[in-house]
C-alpha atoms as a PDB file:
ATOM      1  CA  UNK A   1       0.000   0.000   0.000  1.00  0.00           C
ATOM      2  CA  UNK A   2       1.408   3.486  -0.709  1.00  0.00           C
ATOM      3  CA  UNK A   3       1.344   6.265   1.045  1.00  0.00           C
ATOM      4  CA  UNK A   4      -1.481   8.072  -0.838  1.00  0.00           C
ATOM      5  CA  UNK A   5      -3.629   5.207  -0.763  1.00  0.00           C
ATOM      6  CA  UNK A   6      -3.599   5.629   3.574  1.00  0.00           C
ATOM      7  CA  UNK A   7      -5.173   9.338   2.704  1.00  0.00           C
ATOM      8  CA  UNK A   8      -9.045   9.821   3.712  1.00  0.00           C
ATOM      9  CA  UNK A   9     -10.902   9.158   0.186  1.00  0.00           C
ATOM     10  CA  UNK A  10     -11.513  13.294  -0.105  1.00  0.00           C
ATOM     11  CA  UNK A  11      -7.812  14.131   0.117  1.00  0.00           C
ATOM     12  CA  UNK A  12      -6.700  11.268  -2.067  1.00  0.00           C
ATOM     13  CA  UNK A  13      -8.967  12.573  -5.229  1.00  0.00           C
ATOM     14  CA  UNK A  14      -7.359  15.757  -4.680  1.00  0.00           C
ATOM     15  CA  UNK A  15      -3.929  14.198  -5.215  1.00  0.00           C
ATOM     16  CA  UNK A  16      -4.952  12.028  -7.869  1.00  0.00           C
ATOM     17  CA  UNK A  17      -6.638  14.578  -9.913  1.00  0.00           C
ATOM     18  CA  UNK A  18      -3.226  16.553  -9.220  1.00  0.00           C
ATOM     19  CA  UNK A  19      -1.276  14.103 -10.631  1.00  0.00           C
ATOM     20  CA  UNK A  20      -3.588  13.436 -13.380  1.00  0.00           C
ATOM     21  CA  UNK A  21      -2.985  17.046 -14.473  1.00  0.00           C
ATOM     22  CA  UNK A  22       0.619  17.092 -13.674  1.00  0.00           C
ATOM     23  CA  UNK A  23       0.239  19.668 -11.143  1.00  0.00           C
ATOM     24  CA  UNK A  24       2.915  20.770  -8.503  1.00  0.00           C
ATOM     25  CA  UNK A  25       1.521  20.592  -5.222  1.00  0.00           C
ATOM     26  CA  UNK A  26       2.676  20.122  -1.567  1.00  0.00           C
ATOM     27  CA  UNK A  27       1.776  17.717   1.185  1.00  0.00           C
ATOM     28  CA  UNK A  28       1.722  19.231   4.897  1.00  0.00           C
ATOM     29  CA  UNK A  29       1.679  17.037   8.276  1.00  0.00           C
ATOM     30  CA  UNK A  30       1.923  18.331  11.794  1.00  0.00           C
ATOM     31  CA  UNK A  31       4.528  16.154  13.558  1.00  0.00           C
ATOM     32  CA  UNK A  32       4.648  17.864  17.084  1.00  0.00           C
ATOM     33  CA  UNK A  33       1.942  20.589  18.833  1.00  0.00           C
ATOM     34  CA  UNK A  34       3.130  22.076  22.278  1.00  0.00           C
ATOM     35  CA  UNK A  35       0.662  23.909  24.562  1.00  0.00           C
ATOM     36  CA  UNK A  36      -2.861  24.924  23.231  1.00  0.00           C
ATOM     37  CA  UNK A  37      -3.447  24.224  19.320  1.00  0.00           C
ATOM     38  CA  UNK A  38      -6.487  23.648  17.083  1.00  0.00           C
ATOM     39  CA  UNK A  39      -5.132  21.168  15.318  1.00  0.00           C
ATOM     40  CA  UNK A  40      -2.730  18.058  16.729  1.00  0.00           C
ATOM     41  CA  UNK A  41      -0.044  15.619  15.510  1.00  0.00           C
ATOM     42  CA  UNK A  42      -0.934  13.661  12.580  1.00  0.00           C
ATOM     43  CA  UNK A  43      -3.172  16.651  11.044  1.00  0.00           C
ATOM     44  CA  UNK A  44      -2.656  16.640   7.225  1.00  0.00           C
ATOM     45  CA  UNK A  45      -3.226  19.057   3.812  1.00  0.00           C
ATOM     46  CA  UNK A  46      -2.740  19.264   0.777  1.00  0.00           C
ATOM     47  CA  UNK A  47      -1.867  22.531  -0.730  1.00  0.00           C
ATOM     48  CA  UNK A  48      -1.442  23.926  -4.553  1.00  0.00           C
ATOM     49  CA  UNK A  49       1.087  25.452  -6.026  1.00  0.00           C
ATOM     50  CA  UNK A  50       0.730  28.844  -4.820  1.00  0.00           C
ATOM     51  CA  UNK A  51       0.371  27.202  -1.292  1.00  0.00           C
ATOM     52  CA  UNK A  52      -3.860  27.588  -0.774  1.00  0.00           C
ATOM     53  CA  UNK A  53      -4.776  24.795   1.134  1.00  0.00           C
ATOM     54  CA  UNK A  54      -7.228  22.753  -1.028  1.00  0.00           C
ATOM     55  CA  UNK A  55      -7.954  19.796   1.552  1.00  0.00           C
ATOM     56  CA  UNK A  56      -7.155  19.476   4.888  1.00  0.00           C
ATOM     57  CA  UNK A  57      -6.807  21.436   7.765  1.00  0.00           C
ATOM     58  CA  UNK A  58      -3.760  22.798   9.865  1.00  0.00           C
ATOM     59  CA  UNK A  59      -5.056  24.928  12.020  1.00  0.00           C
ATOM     60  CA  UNK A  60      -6.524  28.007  10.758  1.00  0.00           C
ATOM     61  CA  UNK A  61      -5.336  31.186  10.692  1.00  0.00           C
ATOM     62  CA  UNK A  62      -2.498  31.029  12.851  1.00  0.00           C
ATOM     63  CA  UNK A  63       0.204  28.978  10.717  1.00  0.00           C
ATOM     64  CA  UNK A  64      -1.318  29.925   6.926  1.00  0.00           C
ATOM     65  CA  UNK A  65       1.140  32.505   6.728  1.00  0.00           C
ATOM     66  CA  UNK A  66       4.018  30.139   7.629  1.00  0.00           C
ATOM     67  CA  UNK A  67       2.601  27.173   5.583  1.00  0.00           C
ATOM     68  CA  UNK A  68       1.945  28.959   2.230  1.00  0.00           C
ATOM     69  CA  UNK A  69       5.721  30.451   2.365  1.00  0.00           C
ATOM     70  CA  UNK A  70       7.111  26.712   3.410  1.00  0.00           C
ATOM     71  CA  UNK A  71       5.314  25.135   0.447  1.00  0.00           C
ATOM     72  CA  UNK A  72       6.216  27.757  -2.064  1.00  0.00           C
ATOM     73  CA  UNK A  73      10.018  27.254  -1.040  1.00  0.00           C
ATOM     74  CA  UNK A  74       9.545  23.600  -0.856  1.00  0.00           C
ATOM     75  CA  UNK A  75       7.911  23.736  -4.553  1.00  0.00           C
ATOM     76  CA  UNK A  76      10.609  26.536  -5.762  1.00  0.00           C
ATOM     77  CA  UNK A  77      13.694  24.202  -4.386  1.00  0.00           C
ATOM     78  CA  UNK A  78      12.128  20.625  -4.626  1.00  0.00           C
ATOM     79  CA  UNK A  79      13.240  20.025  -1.067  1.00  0.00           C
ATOM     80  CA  UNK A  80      10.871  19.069   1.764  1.00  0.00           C
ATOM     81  CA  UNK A  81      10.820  22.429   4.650  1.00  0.00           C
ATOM     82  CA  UNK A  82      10.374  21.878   8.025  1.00  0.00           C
ATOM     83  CA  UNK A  83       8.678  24.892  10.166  1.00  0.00           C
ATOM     84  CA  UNK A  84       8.136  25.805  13.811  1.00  0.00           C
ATOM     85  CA  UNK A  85       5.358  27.966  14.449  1.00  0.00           C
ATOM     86  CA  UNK A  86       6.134  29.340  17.827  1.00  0.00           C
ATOM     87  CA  UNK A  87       4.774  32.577  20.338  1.00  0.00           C
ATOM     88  CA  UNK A  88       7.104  35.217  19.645  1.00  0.00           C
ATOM     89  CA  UNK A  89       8.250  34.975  23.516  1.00  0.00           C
ATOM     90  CA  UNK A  90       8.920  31.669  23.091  1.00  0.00           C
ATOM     91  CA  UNK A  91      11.228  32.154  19.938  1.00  0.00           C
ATOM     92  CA  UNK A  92      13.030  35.193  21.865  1.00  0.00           C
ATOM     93  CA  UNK A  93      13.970  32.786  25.074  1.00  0.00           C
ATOM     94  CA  UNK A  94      15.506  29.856  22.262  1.00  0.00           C
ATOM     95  CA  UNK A  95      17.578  33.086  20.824  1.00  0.00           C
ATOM     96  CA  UNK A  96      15.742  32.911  17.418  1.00  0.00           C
ATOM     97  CA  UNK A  97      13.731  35.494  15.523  1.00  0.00           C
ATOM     98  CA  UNK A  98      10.753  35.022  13.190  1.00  0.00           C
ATOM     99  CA  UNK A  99      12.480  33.413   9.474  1.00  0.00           C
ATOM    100  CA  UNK A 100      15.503  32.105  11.025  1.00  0.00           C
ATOM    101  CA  UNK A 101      16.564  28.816  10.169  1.00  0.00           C
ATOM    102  CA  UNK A 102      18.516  26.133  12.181  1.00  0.00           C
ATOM    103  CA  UNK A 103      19.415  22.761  12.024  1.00  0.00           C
ATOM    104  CA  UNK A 104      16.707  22.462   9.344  1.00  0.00           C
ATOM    105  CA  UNK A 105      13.809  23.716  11.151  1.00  0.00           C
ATOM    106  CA  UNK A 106      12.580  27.693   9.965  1.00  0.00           C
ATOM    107  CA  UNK A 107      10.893  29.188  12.625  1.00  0.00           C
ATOM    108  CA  UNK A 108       7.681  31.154  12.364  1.00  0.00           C
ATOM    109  CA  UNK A 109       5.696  33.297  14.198  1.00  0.00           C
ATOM    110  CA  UNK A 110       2.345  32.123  16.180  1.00  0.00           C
ATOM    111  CA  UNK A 111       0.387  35.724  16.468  1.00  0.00           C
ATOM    112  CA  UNK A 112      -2.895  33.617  17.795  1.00  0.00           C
ATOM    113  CA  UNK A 113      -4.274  34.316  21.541  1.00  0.00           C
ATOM    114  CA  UNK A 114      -3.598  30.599  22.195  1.00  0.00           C
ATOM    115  CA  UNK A 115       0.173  30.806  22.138  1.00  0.00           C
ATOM    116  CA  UNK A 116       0.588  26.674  20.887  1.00  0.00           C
ATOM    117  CA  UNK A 117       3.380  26.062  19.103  1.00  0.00           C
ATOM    118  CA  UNK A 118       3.465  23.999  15.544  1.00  0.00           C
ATOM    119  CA  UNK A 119       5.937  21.632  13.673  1.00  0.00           C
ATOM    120  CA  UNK A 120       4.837  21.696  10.529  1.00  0.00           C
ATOM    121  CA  UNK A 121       6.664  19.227   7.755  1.00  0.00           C
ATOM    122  CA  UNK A 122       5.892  20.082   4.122  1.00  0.00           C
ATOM    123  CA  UNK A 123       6.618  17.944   1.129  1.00  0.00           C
ATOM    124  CA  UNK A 124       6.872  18.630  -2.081  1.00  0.00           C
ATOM    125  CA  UNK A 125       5.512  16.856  -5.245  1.00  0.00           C
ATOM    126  CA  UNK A 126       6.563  17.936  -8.874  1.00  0.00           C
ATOM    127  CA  UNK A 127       5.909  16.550 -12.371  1.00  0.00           C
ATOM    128  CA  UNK A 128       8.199  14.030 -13.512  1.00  0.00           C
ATOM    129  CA  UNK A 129      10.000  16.542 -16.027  1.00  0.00           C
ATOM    130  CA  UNK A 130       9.586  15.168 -19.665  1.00  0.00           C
ATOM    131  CA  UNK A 131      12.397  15.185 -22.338  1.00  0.00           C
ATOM    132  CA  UNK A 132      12.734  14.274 -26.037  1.00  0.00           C
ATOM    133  CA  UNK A 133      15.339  13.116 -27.002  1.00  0.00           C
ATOM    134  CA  UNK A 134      15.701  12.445 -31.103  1.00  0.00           C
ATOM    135  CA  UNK A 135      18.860  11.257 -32.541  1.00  0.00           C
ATOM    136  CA  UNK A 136      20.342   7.729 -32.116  1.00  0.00           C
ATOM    137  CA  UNK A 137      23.646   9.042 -31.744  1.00  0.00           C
ATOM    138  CA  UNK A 138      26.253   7.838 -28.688  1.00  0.00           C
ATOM    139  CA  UNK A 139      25.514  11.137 -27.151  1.00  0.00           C
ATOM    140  CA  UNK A 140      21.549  10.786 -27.571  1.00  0.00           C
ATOM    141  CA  UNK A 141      21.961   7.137 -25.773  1.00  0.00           C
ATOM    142  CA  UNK A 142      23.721   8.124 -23.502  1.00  0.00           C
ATOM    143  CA  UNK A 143      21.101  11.262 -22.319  1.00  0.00           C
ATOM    144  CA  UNK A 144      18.548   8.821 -22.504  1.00  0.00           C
ATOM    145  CA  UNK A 145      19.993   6.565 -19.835  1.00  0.00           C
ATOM    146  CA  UNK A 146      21.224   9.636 -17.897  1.00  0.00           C
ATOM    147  CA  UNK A 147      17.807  11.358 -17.812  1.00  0.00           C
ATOM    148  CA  UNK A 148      16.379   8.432 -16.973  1.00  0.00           C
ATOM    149  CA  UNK A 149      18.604   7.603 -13.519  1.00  0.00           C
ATOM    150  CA  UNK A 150      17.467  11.473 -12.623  1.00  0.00           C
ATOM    151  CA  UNK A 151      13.617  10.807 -12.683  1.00  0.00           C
ATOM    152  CA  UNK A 152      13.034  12.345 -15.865  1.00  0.00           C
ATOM    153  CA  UNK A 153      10.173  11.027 -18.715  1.00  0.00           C
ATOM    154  CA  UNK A 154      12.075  10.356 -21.746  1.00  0.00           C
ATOM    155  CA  UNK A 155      10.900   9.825 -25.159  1.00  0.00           C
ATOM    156  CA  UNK A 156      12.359   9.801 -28.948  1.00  0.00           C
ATOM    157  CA  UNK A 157       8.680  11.223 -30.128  1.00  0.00           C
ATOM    158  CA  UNK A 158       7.602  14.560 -30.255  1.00  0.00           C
ATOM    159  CA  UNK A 159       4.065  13.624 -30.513  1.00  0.00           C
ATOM    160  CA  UNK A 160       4.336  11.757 -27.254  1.00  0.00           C
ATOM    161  CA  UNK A 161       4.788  14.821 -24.809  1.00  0.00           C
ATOM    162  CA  UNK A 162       2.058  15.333 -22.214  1.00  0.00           C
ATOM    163  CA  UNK A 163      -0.484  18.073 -23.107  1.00  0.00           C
ATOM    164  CA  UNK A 164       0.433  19.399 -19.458  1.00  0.00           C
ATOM    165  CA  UNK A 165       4.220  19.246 -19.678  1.00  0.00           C
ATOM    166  CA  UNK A 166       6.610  21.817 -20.889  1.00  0.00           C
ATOM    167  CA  UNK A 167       7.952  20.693 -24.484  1.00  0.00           C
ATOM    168  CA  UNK A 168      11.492  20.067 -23.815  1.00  0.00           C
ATOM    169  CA  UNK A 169      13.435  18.896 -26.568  1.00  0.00           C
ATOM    170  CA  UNK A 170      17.700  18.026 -27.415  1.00  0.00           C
ATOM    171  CA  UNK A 171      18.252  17.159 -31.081  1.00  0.00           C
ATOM    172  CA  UNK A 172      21.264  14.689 -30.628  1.00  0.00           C
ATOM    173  CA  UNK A 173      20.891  13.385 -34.283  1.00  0.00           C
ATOM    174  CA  UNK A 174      24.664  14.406 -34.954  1.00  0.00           C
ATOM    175  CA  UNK A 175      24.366  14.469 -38.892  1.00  0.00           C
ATOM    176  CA  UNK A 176      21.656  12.079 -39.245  1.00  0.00           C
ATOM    177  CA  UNK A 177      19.162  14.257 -40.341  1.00  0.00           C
ATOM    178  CA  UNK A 178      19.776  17.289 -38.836  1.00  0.00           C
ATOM    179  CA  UNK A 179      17.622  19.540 -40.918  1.00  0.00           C
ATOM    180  CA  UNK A 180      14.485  17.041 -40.878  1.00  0.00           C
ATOM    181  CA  UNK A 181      14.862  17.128 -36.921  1.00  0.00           C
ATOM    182  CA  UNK A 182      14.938  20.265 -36.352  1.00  0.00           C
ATOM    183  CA  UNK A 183      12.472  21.076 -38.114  1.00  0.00           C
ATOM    184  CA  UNK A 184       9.802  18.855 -36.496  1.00  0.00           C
ATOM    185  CA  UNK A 185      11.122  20.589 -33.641  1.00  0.00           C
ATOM    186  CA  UNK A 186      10.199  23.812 -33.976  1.00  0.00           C
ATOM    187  CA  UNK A 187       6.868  23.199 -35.673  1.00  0.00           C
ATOM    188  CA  UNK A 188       6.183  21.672 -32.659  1.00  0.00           C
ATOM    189  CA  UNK A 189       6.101  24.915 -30.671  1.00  0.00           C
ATOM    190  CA  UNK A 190       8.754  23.835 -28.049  1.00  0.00           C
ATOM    191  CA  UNK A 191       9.119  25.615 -24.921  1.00  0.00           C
ATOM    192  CA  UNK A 192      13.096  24.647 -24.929  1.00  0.00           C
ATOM    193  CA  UNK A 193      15.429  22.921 -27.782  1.00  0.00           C
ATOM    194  CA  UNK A 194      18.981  22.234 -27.363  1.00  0.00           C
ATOM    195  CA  UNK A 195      21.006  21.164 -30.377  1.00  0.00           C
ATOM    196  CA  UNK A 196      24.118  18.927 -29.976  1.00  0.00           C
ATOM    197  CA  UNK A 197      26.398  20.009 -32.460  1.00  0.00           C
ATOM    198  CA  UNK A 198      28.847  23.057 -33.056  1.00  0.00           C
ATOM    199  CA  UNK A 199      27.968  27.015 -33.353  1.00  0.00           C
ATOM    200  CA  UNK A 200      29.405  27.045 -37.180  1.00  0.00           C
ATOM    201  CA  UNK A 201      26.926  23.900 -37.780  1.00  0.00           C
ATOM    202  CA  UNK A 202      23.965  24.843 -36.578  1.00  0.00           C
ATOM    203  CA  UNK A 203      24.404  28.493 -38.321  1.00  0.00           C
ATOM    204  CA  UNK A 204      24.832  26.945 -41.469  1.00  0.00           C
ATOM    205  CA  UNK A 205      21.411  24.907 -40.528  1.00  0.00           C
ATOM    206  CA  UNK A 206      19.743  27.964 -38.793  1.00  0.00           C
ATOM    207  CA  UNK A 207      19.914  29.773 -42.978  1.00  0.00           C
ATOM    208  CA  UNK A 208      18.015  26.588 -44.289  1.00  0.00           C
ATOM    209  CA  UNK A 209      15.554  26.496 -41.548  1.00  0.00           C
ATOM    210  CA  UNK A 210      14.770  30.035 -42.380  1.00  0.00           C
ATOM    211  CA  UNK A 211      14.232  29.450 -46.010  1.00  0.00           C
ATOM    212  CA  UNK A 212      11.526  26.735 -44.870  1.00  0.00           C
ATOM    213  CA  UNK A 213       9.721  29.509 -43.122  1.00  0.00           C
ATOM    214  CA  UNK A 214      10.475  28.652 -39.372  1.00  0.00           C
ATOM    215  CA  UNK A 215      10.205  31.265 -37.217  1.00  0.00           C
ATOM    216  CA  UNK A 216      13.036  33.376 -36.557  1.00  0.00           C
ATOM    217  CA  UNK A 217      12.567  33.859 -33.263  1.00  0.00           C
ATOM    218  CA  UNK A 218      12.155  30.187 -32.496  1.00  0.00           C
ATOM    219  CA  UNK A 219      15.466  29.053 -34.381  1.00  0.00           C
ATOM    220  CA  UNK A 220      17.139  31.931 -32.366  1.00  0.00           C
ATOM    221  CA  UNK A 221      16.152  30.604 -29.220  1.00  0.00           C
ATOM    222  CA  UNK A 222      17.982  27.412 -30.005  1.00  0.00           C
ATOM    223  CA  UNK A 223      20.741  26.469 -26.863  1.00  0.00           C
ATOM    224  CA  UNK A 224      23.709  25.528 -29.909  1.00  0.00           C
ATOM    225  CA  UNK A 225      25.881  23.986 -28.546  1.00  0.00           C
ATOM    226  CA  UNK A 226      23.530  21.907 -26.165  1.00  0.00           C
ATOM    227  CA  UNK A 227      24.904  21.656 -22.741  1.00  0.00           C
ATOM    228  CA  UNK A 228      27.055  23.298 -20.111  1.00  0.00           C
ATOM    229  CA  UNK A 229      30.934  24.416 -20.927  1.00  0.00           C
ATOM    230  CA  UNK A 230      32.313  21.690 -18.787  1.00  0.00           C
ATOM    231  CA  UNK A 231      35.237  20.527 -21.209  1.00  0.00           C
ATOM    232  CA  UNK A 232      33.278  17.644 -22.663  1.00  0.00           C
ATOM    233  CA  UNK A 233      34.470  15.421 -24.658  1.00  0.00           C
ATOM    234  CA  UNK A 234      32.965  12.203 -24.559  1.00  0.00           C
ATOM    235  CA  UNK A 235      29.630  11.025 -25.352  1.00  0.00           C
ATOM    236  CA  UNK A 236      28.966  10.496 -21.407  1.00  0.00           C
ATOM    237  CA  UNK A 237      30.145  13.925 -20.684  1.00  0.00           C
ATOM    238  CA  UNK A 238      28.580  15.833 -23.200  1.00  0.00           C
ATOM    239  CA  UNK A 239      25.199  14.183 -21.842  1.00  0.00           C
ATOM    240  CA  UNK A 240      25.716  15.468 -18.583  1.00  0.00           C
ATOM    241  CA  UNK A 241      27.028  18.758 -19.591  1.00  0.00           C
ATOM    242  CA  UNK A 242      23.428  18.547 -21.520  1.00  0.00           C
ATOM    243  CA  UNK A 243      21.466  17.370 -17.853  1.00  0.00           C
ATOM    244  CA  UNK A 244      22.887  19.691 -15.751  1.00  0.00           C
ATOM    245  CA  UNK A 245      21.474  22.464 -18.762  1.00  0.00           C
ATOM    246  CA  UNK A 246      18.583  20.997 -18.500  1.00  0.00           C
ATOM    247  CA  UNK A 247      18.136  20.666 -14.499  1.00  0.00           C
ATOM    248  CA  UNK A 248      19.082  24.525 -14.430  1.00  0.00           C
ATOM    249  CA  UNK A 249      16.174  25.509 -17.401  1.00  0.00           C
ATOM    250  CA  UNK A 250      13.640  23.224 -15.341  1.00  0.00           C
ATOM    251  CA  UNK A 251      14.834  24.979 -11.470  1.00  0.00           C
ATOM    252  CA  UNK A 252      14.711  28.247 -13.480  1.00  0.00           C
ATOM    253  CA  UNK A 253      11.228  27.837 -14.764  1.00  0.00           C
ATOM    254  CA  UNK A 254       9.783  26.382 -11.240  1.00  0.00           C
ATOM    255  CA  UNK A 255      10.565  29.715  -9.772  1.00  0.00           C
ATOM    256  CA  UNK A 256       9.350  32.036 -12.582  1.00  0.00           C
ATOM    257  CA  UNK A 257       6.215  29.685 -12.601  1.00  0.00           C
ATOM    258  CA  UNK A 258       5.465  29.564  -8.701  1.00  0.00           C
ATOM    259  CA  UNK A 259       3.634  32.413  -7.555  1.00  0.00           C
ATOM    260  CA  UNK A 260       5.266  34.479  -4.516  1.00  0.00           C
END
């Protein structure tokens, strides 16, 4: 049994029509209470991407403020926060102030008459990213198997991206139909393409995609030569130089796309 299937049936069709839509969201569970509180240990939510909670509750008013900005760094970073919600008095005798951060734990402000303090654990849960990957070069097999180790979706078909995903696309084809790839590429209204292969080549391709009618814009935006200046030189390396890229564009557009 996993753990979403444990989740009252309410919560759970949250999450699965969350995933279903491959939606960012955030999963919230109160592992300690101290004093008064509304809500106790074991108290779950699930919040969206700009950190409203949509089922679930935490305990009102006094730890939304804390919550929402936990979840939006958890979604922004990918890493699970942990938050202590805390009477200001109490904060002042540990020697820590409202934001601060130690040992893992960000500490928060409890403003509420009933002075309870809150540890709050938040999890994040992002869309497997999706890549396509066309070329059956050494370099395109070997991103393949790399993206794959680093939880990412990968596919040699354009047509096979999800309607919810970013289009993110490396044309590895290294000579093997350069032109052709491309091509489908851009037509295919990509939100990011990456082009293994040298700034004089893909210049010489960028005049012949223009006299096909591609948009200049789009064969601008083209990352040529695909990857990270790492010194790479073989297949292996130039794949990761290409991953790392890629894990930078996705960070990138997670914070852009989260709302503050």
């Amino acid at each position: 049994m996993t753990f979403f299937e444990t989740l009252p049936s309410d919560m759970a069709e949250v999450v699965t029509d969350l995933k279903r839509g491959d939606q960012p969201f955030a999963f919230a569970t109160i592992v300690r209470t101290a004093g008064a509180t509304a809500a106790k240990p074991g108290a779950k939510a699930v919040l969206s991407a700009d950190g409203t909670i949509l089922r679930g509750w935490l305990g009102g008013g006094c730890t939304r403020g804390a919550v929402k900005r936990a979840a939006l760094e958890a979604l922004q970073s990918g890493q699970p926060q942990l938050i202590s919600v805390a009477p200001e008095e109490l904060l002042a005798e540990k020697g820590v102030a409202p934001g601060d951060e130690i040992e893992g734990t960000r500490f928060a402000r409890n403003g509420c008459p009933s002075k309870g303090s809150i540890d709050i654990f938040i999890e994040p849960y992002l869309p497997v990213p999706q890549l396509t990957v066309i070329g059956a070069s050494p370099v395109a097999q070997a991103l393949s198997r790399l993206a794959s180790e680093f939880q990412w979706s990968v596919s040699p078909d354009i047509a096979e991206t999800h309607a919810a995903r970013k289009k993110i696309i490396v044309i590895a084809t290294q000579g093997a139909g350069d032109l052709d790839a491309l091509t489908r590429a851009l037509e295919a209204t990509p939100d990011y393409v990456a082009f293994v292969g040298s700034r004089r080549k893909y210049a010489s391709l960028s005049e012949k995609l223009a006299a096909k009618g591609i948009d200049p814009a789009a064969i601008a935006a083209v990352k040529a030569p695909a990857g990270l200046d790492i010194g790479a030189v073989t297949p292996e390396e130039i794949a990761l130089s290409i991953l790392a890229e890629l894990v930078a564009v996705r960070r990138a557009a997670l914070r852009d796309t989260t709302p503050e």
